[in-house]
C-alpha atoms as a PDB file:
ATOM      1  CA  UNK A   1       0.000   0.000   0.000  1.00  0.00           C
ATOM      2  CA  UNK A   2       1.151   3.117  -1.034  1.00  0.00           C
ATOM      3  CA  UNK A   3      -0.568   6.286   0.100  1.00  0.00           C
ATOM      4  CA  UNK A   4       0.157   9.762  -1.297  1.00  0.00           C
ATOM      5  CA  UNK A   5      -0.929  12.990   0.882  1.00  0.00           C
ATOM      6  CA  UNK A   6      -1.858  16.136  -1.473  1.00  0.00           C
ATOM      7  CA  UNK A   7      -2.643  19.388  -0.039  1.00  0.00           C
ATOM      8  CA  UNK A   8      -6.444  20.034  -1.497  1.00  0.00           C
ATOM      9  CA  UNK A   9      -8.820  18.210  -3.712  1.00  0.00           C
ATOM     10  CA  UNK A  10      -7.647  20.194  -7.135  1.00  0.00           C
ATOM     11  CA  UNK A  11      -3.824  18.486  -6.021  1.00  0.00           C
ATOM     12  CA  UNK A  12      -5.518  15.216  -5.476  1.00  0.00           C
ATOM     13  CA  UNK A  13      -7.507  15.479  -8.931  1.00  0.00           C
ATOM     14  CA  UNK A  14      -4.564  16.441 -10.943  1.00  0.00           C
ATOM     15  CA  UNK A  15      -2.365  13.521  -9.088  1.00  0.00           C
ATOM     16  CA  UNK A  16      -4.640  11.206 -10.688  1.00  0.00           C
ATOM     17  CA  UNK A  17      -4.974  13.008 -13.949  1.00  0.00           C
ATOM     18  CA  UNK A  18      -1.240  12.782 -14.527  1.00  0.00           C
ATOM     19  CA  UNK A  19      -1.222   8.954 -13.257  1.00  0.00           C
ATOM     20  CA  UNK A  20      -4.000   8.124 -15.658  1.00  0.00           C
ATOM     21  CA  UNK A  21      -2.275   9.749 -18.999  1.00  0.00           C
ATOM     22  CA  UNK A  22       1.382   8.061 -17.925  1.00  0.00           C
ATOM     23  CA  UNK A  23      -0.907   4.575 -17.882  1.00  0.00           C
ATOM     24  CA  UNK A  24      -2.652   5.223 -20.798  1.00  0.00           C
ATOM     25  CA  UNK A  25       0.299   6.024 -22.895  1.00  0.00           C
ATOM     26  CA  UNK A  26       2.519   2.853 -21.516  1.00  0.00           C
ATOM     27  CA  UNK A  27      -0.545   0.522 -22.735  1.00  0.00           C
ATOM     28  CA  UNK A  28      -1.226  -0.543 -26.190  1.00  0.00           C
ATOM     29  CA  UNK A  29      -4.745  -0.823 -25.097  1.00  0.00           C
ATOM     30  CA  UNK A  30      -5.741   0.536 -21.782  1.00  0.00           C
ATOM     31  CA  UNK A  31      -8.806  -0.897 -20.184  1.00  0.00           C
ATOM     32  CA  UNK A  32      -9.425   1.462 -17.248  1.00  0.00           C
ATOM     33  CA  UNK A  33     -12.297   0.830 -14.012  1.00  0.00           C
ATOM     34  CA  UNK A  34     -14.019   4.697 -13.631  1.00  0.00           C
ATOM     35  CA  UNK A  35     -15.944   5.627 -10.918  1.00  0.00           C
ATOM     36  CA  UNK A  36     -18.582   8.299 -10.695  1.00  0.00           C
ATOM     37  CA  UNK A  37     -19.639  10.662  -7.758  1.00  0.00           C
ATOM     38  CA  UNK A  38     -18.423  14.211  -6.691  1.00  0.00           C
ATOM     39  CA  UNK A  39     -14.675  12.403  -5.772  1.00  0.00           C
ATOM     40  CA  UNK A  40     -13.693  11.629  -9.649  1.00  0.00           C
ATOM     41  CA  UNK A  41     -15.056  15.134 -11.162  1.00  0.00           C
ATOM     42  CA  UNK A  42     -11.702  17.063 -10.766  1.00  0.00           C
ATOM     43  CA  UNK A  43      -9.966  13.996 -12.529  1.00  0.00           C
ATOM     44  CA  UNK A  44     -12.293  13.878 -15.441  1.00  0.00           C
ATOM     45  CA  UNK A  45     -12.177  17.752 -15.576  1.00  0.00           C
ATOM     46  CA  UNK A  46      -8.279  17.908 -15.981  1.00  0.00           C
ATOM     47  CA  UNK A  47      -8.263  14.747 -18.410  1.00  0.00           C
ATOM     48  CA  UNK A  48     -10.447  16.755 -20.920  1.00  0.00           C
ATOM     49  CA  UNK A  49      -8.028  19.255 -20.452  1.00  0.00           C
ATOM     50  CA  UNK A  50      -4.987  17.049 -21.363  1.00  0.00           C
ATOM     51  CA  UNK A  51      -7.018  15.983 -24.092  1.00  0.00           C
ATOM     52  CA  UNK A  52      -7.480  19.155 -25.858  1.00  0.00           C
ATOM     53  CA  UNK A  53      -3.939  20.020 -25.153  1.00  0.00           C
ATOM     54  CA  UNK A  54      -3.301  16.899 -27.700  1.00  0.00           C
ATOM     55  CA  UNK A  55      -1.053  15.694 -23.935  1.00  0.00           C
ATOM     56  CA  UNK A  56      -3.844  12.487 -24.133  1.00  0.00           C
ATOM     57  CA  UNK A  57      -6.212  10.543 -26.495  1.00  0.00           C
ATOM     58  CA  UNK A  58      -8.410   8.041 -25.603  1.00  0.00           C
ATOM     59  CA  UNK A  59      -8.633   6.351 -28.998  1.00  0.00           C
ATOM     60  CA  UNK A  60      -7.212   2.944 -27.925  1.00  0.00           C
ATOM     61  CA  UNK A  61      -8.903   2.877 -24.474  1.00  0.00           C
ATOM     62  CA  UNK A  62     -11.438   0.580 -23.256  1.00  0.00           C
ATOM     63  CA  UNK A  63     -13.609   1.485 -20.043  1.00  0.00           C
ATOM     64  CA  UNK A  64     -15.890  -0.433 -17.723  1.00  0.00           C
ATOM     65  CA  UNK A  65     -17.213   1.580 -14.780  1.00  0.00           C
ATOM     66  CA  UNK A  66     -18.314   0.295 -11.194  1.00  0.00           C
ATOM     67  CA  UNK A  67     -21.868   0.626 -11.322  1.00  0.00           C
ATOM     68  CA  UNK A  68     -25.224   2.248 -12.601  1.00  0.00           C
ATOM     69  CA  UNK A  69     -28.626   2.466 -10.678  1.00  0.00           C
ATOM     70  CA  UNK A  70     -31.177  -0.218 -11.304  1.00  0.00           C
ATOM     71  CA  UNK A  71     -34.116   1.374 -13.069  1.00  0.00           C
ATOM     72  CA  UNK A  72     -33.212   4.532 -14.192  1.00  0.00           C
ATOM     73  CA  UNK A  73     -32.470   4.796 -18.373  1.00  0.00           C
ATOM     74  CA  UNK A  74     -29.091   6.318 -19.309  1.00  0.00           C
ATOM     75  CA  UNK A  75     -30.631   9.432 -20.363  1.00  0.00           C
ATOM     76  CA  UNK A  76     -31.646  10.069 -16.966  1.00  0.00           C
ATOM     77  CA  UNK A  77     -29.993  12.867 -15.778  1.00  0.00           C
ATOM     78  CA  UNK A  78     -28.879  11.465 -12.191  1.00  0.00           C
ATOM     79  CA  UNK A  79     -28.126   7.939 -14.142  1.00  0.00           C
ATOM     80  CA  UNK A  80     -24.325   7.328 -13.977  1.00  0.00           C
ATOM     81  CA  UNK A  81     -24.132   6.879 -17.986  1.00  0.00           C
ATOM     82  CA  UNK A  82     -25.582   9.917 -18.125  1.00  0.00           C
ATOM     83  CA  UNK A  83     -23.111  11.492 -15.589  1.00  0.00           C
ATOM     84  CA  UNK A  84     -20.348   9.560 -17.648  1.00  0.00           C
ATOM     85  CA  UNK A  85     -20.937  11.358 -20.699  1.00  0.00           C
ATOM     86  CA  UNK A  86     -21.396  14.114 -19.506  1.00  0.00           C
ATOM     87  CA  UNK A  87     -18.665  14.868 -17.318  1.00  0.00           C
ATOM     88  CA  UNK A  88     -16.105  13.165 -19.921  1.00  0.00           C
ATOM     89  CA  UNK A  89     -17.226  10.968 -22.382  1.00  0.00           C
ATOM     90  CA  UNK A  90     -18.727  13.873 -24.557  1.00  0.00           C
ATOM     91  CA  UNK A  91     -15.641  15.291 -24.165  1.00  0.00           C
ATOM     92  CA  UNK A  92     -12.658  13.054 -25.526  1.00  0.00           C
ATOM     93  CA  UNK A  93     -12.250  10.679 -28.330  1.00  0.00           C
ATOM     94  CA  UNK A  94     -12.791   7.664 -26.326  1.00  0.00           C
ATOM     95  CA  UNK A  95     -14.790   4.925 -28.602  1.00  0.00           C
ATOM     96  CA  UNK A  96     -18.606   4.666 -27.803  1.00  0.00           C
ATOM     97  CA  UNK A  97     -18.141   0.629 -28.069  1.00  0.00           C
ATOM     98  CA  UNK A  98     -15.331   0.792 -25.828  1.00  0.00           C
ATOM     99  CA  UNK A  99     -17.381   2.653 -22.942  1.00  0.00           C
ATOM    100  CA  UNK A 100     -19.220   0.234 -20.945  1.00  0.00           C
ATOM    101  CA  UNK A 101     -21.560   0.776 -18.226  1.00  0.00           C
ATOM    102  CA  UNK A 102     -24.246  -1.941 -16.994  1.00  0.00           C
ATOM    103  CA  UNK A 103     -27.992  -1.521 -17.858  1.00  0.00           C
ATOM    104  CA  UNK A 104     -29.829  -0.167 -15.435  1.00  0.00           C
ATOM    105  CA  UNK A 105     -33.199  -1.113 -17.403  1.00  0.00           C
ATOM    106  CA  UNK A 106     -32.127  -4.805 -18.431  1.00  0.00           C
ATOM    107  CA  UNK A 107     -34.785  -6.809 -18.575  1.00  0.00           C
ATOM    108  CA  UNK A 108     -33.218  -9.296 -16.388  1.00  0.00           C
ATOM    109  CA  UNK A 109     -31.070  -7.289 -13.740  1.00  0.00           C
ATOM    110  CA  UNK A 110     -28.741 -11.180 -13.284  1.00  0.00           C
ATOM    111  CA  UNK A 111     -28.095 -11.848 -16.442  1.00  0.00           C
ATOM    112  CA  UNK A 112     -26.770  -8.223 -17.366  1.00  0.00           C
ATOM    113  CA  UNK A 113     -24.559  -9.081 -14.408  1.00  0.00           C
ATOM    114  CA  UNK A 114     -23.092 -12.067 -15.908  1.00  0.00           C
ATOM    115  CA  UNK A 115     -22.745 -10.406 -19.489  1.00  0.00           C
ATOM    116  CA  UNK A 116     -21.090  -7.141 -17.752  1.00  0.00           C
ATOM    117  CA  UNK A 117     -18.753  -9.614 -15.978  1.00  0.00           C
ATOM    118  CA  UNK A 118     -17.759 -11.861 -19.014  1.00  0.00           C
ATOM    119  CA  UNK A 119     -17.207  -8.689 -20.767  1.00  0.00           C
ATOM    120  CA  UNK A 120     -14.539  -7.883 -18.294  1.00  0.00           C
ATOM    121  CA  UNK A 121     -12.661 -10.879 -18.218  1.00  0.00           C
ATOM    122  CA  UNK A 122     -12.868 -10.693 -22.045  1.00  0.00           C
ATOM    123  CA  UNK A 123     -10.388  -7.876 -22.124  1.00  0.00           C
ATOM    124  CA  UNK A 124      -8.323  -9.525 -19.732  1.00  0.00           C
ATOM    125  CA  UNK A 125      -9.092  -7.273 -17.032  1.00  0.00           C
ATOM    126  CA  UNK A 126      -8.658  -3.501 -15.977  1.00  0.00           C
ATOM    127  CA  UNK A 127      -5.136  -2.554 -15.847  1.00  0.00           C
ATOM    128  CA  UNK A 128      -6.139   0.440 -13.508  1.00  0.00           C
ATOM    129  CA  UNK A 129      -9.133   0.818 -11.631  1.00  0.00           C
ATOM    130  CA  UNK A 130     -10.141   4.451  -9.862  1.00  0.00           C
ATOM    131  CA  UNK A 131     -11.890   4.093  -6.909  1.00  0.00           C
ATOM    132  CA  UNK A 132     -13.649   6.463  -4.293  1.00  0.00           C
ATOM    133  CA  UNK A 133     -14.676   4.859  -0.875  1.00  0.00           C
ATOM    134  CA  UNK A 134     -17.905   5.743   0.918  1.00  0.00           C
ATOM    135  CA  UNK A 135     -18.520   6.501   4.646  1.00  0.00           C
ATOM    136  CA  UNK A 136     -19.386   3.166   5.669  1.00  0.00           C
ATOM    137  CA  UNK A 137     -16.308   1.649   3.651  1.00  0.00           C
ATOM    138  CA  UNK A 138     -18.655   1.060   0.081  1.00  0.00           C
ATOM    139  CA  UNK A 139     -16.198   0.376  -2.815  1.00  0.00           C
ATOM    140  CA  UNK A 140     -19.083   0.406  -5.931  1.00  0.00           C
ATOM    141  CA  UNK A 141     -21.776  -0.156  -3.955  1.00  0.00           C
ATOM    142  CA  UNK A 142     -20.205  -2.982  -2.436  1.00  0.00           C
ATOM    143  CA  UNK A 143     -21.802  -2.622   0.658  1.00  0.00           C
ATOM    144  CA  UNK A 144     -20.926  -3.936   4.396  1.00  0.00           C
ATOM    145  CA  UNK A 145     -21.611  -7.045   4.811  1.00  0.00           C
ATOM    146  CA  UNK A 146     -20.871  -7.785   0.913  1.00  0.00           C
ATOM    147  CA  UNK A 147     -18.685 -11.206   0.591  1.00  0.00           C
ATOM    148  CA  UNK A 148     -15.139 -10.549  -0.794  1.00  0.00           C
ATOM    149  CA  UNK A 149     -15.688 -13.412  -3.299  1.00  0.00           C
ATOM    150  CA  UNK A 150     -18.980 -11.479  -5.298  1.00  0.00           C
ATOM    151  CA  UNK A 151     -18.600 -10.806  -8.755  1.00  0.00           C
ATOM    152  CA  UNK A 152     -20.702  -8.529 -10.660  1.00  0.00           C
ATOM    153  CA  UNK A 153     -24.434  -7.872  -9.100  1.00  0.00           C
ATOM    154  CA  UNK A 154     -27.619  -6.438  -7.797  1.00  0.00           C
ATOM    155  CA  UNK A 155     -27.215  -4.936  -4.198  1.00  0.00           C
ATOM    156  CA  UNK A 156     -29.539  -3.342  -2.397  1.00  0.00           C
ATOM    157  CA  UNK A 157     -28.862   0.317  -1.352  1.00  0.00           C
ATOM    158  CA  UNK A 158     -27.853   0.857   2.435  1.00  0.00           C
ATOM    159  CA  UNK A 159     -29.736   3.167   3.678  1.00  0.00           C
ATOM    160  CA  UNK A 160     -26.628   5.656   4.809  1.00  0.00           C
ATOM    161  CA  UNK A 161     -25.491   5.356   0.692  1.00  0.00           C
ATOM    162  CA  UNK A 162     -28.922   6.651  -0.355  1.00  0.00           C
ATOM    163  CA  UNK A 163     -28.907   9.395   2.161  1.00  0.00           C
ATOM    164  CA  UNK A 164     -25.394  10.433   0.735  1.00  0.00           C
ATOM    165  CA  UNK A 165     -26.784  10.160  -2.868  1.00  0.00           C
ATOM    166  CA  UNK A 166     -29.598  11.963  -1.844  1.00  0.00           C
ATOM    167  CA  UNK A 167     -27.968  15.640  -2.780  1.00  0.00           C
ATOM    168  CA  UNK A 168     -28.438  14.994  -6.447  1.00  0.00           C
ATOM    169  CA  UNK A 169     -32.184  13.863  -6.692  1.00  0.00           C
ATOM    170  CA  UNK A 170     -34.959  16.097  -5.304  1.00  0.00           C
ATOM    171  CA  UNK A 171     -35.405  14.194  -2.122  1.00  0.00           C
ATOM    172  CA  UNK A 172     -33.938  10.191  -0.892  1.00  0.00           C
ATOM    173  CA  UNK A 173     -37.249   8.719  -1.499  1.00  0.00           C
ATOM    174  CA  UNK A 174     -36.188   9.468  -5.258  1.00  0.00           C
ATOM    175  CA  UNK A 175     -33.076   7.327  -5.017  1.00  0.00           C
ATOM    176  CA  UNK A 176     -32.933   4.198  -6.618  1.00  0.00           C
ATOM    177  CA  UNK A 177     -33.103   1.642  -3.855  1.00  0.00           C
ATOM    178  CA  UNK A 178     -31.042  -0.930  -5.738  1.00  0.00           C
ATOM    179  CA  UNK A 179     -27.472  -0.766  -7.955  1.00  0.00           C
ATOM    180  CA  UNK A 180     -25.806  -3.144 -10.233  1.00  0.00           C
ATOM    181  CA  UNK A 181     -22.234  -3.020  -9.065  1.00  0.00           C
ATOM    182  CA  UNK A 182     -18.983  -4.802 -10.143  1.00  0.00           C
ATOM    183  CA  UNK A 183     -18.451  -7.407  -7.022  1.00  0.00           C
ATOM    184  CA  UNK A 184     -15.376  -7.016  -4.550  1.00  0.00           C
ATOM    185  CA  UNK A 185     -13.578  -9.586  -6.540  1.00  0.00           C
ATOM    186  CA  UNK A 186     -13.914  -8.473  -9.924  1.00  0.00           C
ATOM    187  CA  UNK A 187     -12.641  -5.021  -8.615  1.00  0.00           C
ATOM    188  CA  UNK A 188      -9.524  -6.561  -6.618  1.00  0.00           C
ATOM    189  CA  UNK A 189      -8.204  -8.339 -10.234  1.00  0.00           C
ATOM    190  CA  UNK A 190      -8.015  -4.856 -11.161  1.00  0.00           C
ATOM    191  CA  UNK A 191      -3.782  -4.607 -11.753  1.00  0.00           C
ATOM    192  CA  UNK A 192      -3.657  -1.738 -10.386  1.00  0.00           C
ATOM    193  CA  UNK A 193      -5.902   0.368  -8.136  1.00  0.00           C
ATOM    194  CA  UNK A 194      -5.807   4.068  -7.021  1.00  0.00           C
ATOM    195  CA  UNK A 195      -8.212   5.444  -4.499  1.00  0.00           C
ATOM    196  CA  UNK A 196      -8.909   8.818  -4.133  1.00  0.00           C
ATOM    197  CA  UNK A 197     -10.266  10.359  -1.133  1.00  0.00           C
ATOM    198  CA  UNK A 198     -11.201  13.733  -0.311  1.00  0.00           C
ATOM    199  CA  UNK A 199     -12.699  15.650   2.281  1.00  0.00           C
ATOM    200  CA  UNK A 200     -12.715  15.806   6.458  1.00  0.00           C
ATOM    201  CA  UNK A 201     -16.217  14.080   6.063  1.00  0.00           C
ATOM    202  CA  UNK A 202     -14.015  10.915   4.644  1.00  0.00           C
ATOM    203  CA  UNK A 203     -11.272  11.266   7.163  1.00  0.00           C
ATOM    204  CA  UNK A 204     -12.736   8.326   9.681  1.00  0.00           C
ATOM    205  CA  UNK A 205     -13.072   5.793   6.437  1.00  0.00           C
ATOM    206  CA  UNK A 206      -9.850   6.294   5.487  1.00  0.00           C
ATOM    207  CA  UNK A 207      -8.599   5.708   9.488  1.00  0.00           C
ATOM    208  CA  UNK A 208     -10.583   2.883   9.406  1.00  0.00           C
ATOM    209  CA  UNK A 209      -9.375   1.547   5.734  1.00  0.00           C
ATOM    210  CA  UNK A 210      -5.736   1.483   6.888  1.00  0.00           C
ATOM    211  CA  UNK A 211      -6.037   0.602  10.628  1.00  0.00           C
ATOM    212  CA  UNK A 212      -8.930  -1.804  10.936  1.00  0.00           C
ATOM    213  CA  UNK A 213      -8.864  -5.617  10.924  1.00  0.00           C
ATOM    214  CA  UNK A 214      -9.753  -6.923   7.136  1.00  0.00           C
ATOM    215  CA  UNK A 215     -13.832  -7.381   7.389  1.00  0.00           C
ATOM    216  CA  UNK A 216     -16.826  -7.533   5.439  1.00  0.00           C
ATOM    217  CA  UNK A 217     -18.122  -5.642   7.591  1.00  0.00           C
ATOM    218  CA  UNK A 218     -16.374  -2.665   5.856  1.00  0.00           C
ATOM    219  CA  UNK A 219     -15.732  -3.224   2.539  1.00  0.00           C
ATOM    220  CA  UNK A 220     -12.703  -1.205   1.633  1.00  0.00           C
ATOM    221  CA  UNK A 221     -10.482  -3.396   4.123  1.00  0.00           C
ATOM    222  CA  UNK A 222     -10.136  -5.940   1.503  1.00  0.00           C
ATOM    223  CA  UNK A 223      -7.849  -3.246  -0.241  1.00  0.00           C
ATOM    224  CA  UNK A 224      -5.527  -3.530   2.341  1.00  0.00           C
ATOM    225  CA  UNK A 225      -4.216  -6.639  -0.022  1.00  0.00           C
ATOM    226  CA  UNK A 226      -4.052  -5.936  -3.200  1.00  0.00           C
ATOM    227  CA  UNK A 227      -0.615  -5.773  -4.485  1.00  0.00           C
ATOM    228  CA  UNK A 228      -0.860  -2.467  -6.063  1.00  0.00           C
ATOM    229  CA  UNK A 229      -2.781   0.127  -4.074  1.00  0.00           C
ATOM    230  CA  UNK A 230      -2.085   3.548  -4.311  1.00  0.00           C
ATOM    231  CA  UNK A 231      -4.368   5.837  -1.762  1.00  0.00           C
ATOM    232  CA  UNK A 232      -4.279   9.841  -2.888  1.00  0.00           C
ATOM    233  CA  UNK A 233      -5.726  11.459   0.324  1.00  0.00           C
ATOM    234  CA  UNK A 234      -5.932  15.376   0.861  1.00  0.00           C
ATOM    235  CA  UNK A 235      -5.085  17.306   3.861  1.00  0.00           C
ATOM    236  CA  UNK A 236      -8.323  17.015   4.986  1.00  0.00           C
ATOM    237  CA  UNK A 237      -9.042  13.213   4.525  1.00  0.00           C
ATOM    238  CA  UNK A 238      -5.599  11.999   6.175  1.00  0.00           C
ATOM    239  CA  UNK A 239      -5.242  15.022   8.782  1.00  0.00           C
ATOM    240  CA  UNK A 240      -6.209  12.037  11.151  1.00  0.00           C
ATOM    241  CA  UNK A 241      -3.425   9.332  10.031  1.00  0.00           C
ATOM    242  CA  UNK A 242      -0.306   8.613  11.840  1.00  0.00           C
ATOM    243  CA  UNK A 243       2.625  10.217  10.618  1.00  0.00           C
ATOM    244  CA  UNK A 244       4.997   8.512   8.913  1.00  0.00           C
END
C-alpha cells in the first residue's frame, strides 16, 4: 500500500490526472475501471483538459465503470451513464463501443450481471481501476456485509449510501433503492488500483481503511491486499493518520 498525501482536492484530482495519462500512454490498449460521484469530477475535468492540449487521447482505451442504478435509463440525468458522458465521455475521443456501463433497465437485472462480468474478463481485465470509498467503507456499492468473493451484481442500497446520494435527486425517497455493481472480486483483479479520497467528512473511512482488521463488515479493508494500491488522500481526509 502506497498512500500519497496532497494538499487540497484540485492536487488530489490532478495527481490522478497525470497517473492516468502516464498509464494510458505505456498501454497498447488501456482498459481502465471509472468511478462516478463528486470524488472523480476534478480527474475527469483535468483529463479533458490534457485531451485538448493533444497531452492524451483516448482512442485505444477501453472502459468499464463500477456501477449504474437499477431502473433509471441512461438518459436520466442522475443515471451514472448519463453522468459519464457528460462529465467526460462527450468530451474526448474515447470509442462509444469501448465505454461500458451496466444496464440499469435490463430486462433481467442477473443476467446483465453475468454479461457485464464476461465482458470484463474478455479484455483480460482492468489494468487500472479508480476508486472512491464511501462513509461506511462502500467500494461500488459494495456494501458492508458484501462477501469478498462477489462478482458482478444487484445490491440493495444501504440506507446511509442513499442518504449520501440523496444531494443529487430532489429528495432520498427518489433514489434508486437498488445498484448493479462490479463485485469485490472483480474489482480486486483490477492490476492496479488508485483510491482517491477527499474531504474531512471521509477522514474516519480512510482511518478505518488502513487501521482496521480486514472485514466484510467494511468493505474497503479488503484493499488492504491488493498488491498495487495507491491511496491519494488530501489534507483534509488523512489530517487524522499517523505520521509517517
Amino acid at each position: 500500500m502506497n498512500i500519497i498525501t496532497v494538499t487540497d482536492y484540485q492536487a488530489m484530482s490532478d495527481w490522478a490526472c497525470q497517473h492516468l495519462i502516464k498509464r494510458i500512454n505505456e498501454l497498447e490498449q488501456p482498459v481502465l475501471g471509472l468511478a462516478t460521484g463528486s470524488t472523480p469530477e476534478g480527474m475527469y475535468s483535468s483529463l479533458i483538459n490534457a485531451y485538448q492540449n493533444k497531452q492524451i487521447s483516448f482512442e485505444n482505451v477501453i472502459s468499464f465503470n463500477l456501477d449504474e442504478y437499477v431502473g433509471l435509463p441512461s438518459d436520466d440525468h442522475n443515471s451514472y451513464n448519463y453522468f459519464m458522458h457528460d462529465k467526460l465521455f462527450n468530451h474526448i475521443d474515447i470509442k462509444g463501443k469501448n465505454a461500458h456501463l451496466p444496464n440499469g433497465i435490463a430486462s433481467s437485472p442477473d443476467q446483465e450481471c453475468q454479461d457485464y462480468e464476461k465482458l470484463i474478463t474478455q479484455t483480460n481485465g482492468i489494468d487500472l481501476q479508480i476508486l472512491g470509498i464511501g462513509l461506511n467503507g462502500h467500494i461500488g456499492f459494495n456494501e458492508p456485509g458484501t462477501p469478498f468473493s462477489s462478482r458482478t451484481h444487484v445490491v440493495e442500497l444501504d440506507d446511509l449510501t442513499r442518504e449520501a446520494n440523496a444531494r443529487f435527486f430532489a429528495s432520498k425517497d427518489d433514489v434508486p433503492t437498488h445498484a448493479i455493481t462490479m463485485g469485490i472480486a472483480t474489482i480486486m483483479e483490477s492490476k492496479e488500483i488508485i483510491l482517491l479520497i477527499s474531504g474531512e467528512n471521509k477522514a474516519e473511512a480512510l482511518k478505518q481503511l488502513i487501521e482496521s482488521d480486514v472485514t466484510e463488515d467494511f468493505p474497503a479493508s479488503i484493499l488492504q491486499k491488493h498488491p498495487n494500491l495507491t491511496i491519494v488522500a488530501d489534507e483534509a481526509a488523512a489530517h487524522s493518520l499517523v505520521t509517517k
